[in-house]
N, C-alpha and C. Protein backbone atom coordinates (compact mmCIF):
# COMPACT_ATOMS: atom_id res chain seq x y z
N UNK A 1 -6.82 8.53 7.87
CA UNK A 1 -5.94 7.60 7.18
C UNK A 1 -5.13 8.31 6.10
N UNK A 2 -5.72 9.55 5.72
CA UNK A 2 -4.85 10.09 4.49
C UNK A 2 -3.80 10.94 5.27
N UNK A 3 -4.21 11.41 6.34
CA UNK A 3 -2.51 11.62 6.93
C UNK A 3 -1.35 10.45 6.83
N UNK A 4 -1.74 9.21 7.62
CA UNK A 4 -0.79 8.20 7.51
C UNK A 4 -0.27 7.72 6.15
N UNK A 5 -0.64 7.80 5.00
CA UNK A 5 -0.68 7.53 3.65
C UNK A 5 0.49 8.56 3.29
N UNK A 6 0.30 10.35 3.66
CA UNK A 6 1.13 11.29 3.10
C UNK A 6 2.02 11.07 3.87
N UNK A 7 2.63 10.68 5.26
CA UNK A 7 3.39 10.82 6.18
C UNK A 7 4.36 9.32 6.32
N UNK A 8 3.94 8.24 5.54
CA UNK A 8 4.36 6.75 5.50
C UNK A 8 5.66 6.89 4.62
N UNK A 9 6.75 6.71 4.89
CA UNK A 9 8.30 6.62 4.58
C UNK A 9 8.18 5.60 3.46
N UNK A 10 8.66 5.96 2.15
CA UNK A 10 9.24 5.44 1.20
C UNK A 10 9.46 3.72 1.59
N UNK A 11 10.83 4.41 2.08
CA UNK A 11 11.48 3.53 2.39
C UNK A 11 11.33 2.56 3.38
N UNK A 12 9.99 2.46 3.95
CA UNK A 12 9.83 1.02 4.78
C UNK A 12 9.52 0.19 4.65
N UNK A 13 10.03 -1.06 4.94
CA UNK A 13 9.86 -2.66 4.21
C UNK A 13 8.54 -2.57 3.99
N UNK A 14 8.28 -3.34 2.58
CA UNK A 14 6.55 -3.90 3.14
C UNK A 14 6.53 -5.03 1.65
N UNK A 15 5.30 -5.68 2.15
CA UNK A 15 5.54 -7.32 1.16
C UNK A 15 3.72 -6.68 0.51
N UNK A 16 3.76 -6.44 -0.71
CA UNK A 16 2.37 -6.69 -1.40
C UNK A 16 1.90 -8.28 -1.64
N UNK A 17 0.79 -8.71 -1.64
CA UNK A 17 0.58 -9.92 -1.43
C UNK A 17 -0.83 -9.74 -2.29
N UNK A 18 -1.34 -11.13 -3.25
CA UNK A 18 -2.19 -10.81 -3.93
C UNK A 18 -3.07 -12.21 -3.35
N UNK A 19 -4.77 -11.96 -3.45
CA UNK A 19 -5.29 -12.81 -2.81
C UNK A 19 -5.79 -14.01 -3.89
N UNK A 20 -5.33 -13.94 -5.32
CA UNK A 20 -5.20 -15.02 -5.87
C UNK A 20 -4.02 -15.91 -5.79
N UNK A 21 -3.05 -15.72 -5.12
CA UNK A 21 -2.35 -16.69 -4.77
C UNK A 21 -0.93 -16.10 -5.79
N UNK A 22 -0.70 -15.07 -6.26
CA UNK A 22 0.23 -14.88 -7.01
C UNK A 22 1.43 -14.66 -5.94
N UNK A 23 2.97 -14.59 -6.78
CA UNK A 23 3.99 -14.83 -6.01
C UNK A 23 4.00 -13.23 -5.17
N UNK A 24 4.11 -13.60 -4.08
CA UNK A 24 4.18 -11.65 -3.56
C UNK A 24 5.08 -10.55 -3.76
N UNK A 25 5.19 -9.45 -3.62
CA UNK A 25 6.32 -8.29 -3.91
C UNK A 25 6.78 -7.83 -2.80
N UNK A 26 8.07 -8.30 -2.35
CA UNK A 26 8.84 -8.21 -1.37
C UNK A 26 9.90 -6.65 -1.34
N UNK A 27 9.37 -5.69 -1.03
CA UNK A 27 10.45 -4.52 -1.58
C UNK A 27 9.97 -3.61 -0.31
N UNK A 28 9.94 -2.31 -0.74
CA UNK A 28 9.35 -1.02 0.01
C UNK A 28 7.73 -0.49 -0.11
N UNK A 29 7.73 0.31 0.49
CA UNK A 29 6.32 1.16 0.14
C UNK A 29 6.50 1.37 -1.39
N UNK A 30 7.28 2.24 -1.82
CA UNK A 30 7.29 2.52 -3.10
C UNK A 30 7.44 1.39 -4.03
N UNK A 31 8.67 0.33 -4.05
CA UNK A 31 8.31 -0.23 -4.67
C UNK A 31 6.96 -0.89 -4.52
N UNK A 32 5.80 -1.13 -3.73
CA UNK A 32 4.82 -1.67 -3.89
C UNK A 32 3.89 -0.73 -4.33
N UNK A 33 3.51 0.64 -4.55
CA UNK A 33 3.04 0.88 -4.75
C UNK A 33 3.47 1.51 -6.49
N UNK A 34 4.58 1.53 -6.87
CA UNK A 34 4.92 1.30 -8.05
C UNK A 34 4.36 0.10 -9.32
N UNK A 35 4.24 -0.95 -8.59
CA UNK A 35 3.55 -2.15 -8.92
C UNK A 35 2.57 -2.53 -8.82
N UNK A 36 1.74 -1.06 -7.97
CA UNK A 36 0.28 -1.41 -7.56
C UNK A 36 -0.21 -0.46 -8.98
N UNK A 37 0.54 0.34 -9.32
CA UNK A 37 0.33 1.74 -10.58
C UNK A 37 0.24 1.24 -11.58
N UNK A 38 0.61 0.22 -12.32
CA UNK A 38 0.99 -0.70 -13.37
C UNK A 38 -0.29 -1.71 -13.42
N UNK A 39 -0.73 -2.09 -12.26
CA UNK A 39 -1.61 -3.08 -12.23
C UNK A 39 -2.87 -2.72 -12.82
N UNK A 40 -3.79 -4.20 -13.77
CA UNK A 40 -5.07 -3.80 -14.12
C UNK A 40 -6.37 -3.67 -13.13
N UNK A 41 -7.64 -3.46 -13.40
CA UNK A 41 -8.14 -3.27 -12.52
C UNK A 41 -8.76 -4.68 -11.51
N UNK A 42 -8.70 -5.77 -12.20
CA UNK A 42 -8.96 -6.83 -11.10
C UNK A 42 -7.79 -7.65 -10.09
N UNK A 43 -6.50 -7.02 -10.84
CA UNK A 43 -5.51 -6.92 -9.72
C UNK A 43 -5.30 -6.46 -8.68
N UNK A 44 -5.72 -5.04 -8.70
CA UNK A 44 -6.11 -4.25 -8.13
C UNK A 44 -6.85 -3.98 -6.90
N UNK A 45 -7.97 -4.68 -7.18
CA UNK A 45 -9.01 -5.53 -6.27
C UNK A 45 -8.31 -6.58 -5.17
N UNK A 46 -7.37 -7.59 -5.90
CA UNK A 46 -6.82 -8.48 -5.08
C UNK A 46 -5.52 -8.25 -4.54
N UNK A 47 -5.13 -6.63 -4.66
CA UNK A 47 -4.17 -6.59 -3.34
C UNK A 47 -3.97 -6.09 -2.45
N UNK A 48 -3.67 -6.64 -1.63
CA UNK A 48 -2.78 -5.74 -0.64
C UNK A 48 -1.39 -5.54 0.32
N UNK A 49 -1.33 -4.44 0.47
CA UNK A 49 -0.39 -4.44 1.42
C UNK A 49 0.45 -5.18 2.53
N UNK A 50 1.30 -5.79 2.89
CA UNK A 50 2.03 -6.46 4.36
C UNK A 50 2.29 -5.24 4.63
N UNK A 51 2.43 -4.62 6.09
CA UNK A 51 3.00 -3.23 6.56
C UNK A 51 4.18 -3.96 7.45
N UNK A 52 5.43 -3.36 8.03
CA UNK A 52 6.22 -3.85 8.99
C UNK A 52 6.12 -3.23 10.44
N UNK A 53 5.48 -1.88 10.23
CA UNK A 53 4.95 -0.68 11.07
C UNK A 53 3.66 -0.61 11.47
N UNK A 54 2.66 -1.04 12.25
CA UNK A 54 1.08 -1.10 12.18
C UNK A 54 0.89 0.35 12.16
N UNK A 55 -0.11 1.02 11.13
CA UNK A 55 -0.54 2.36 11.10
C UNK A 55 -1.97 2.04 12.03
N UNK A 56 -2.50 3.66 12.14
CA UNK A 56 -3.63 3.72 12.98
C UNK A 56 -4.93 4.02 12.05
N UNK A 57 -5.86 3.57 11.87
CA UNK A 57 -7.42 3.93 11.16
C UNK A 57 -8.03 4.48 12.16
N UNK A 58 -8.62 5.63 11.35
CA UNK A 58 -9.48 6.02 12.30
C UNK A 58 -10.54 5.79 12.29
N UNK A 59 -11.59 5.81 13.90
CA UNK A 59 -12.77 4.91 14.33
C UNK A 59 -12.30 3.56 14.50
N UNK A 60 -10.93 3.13 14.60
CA UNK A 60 -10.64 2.07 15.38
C UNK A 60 -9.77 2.03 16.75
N UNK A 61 -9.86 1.28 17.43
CA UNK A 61 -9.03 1.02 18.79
C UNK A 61 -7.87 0.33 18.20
N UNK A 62 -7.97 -0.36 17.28
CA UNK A 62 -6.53 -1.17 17.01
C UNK A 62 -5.90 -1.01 15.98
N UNK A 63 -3.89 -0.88 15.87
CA UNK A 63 -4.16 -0.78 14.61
C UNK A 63 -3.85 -1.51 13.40
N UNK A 64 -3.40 -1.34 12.12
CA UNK A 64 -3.48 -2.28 11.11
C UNK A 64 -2.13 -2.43 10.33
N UNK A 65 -1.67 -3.60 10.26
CA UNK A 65 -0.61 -4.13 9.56
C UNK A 65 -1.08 -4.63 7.77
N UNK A 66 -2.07 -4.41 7.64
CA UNK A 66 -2.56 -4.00 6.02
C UNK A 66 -3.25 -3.27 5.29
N UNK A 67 -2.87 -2.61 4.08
CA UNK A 67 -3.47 -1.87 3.45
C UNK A 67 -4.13 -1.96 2.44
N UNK A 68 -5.75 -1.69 2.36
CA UNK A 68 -6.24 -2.19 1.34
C UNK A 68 -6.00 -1.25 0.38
N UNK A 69 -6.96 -2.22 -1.28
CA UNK A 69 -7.07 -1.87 -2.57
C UNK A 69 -6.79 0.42 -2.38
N UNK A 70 -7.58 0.41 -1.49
CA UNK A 70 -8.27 2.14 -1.82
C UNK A 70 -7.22 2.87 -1.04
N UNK A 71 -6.27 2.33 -0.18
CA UNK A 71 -5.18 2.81 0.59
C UNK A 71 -4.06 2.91 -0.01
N UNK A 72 -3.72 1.62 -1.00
CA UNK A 72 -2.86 1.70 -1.51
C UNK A 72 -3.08 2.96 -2.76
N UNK A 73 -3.90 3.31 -3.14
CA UNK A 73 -4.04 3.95 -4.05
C UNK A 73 -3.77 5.20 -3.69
N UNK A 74 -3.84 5.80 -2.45
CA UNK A 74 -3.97 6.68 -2.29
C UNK A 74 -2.34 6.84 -2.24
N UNK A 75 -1.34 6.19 -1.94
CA UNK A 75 0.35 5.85 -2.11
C UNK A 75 0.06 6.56 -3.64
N UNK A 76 -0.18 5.70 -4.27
CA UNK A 76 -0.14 5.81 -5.86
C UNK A 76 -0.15 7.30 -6.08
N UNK A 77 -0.94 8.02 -5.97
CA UNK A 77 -1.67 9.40 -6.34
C UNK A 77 -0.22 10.29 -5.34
N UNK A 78 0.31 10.15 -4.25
CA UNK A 78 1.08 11.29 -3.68
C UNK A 78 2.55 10.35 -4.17
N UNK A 79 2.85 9.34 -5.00
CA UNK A 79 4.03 9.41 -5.47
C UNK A 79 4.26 9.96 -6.89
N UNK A 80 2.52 9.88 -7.48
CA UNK A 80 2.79 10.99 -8.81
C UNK A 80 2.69 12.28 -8.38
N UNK A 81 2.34 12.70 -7.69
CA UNK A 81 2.07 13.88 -7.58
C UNK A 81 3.75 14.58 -6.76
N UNK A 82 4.49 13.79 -6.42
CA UNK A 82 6.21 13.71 -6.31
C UNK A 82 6.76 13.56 -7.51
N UNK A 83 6.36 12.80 -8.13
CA UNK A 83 7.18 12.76 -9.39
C UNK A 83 7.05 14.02 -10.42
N UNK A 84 6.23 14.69 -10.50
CA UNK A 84 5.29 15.38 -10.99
C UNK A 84 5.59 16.82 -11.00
């Protein structure tokens, strides 16, 4: 999965969505994971990802149109480490 994480385009749609019911973030990878960087830690917990692209996990047959809490993070860490 941390290949698909370093190799996932900026720039592809994706909707963050929070599972308390907050309004969602309709932008890119980056912008969602910009907004995932900012967030405290029980926010954190409650989000995730919409993908528009299903990526592949590995040890699965199928693949996934969301990214959890620990996926998104891993966005977080290779856009500082770009900025950086």
């Amino acid at each position: 999965m941390e290949d698909v994480m370093l190799n996932m385009p900026w720039d592809q749609p994706a909707t963050m969505i929070d599972l308390d019911g907050k309004a969602p973030i309709i932008g890119t990878i980056r912008d969602c994971a910009q907004h995932f960087a900012i967030f405290k830690p029980h926010a954190k917990e409650q989000a995730r990802i919409l993908l528009t692209q299903p990526v592949h996990r590995e040890g699965r047959k199928t693949r996934t149109w969301v990214l959890e809490p620990w996926e998104i993070e891993k966005l977080v860490e290779r856009l500082r480490a770009e900025v950086h």
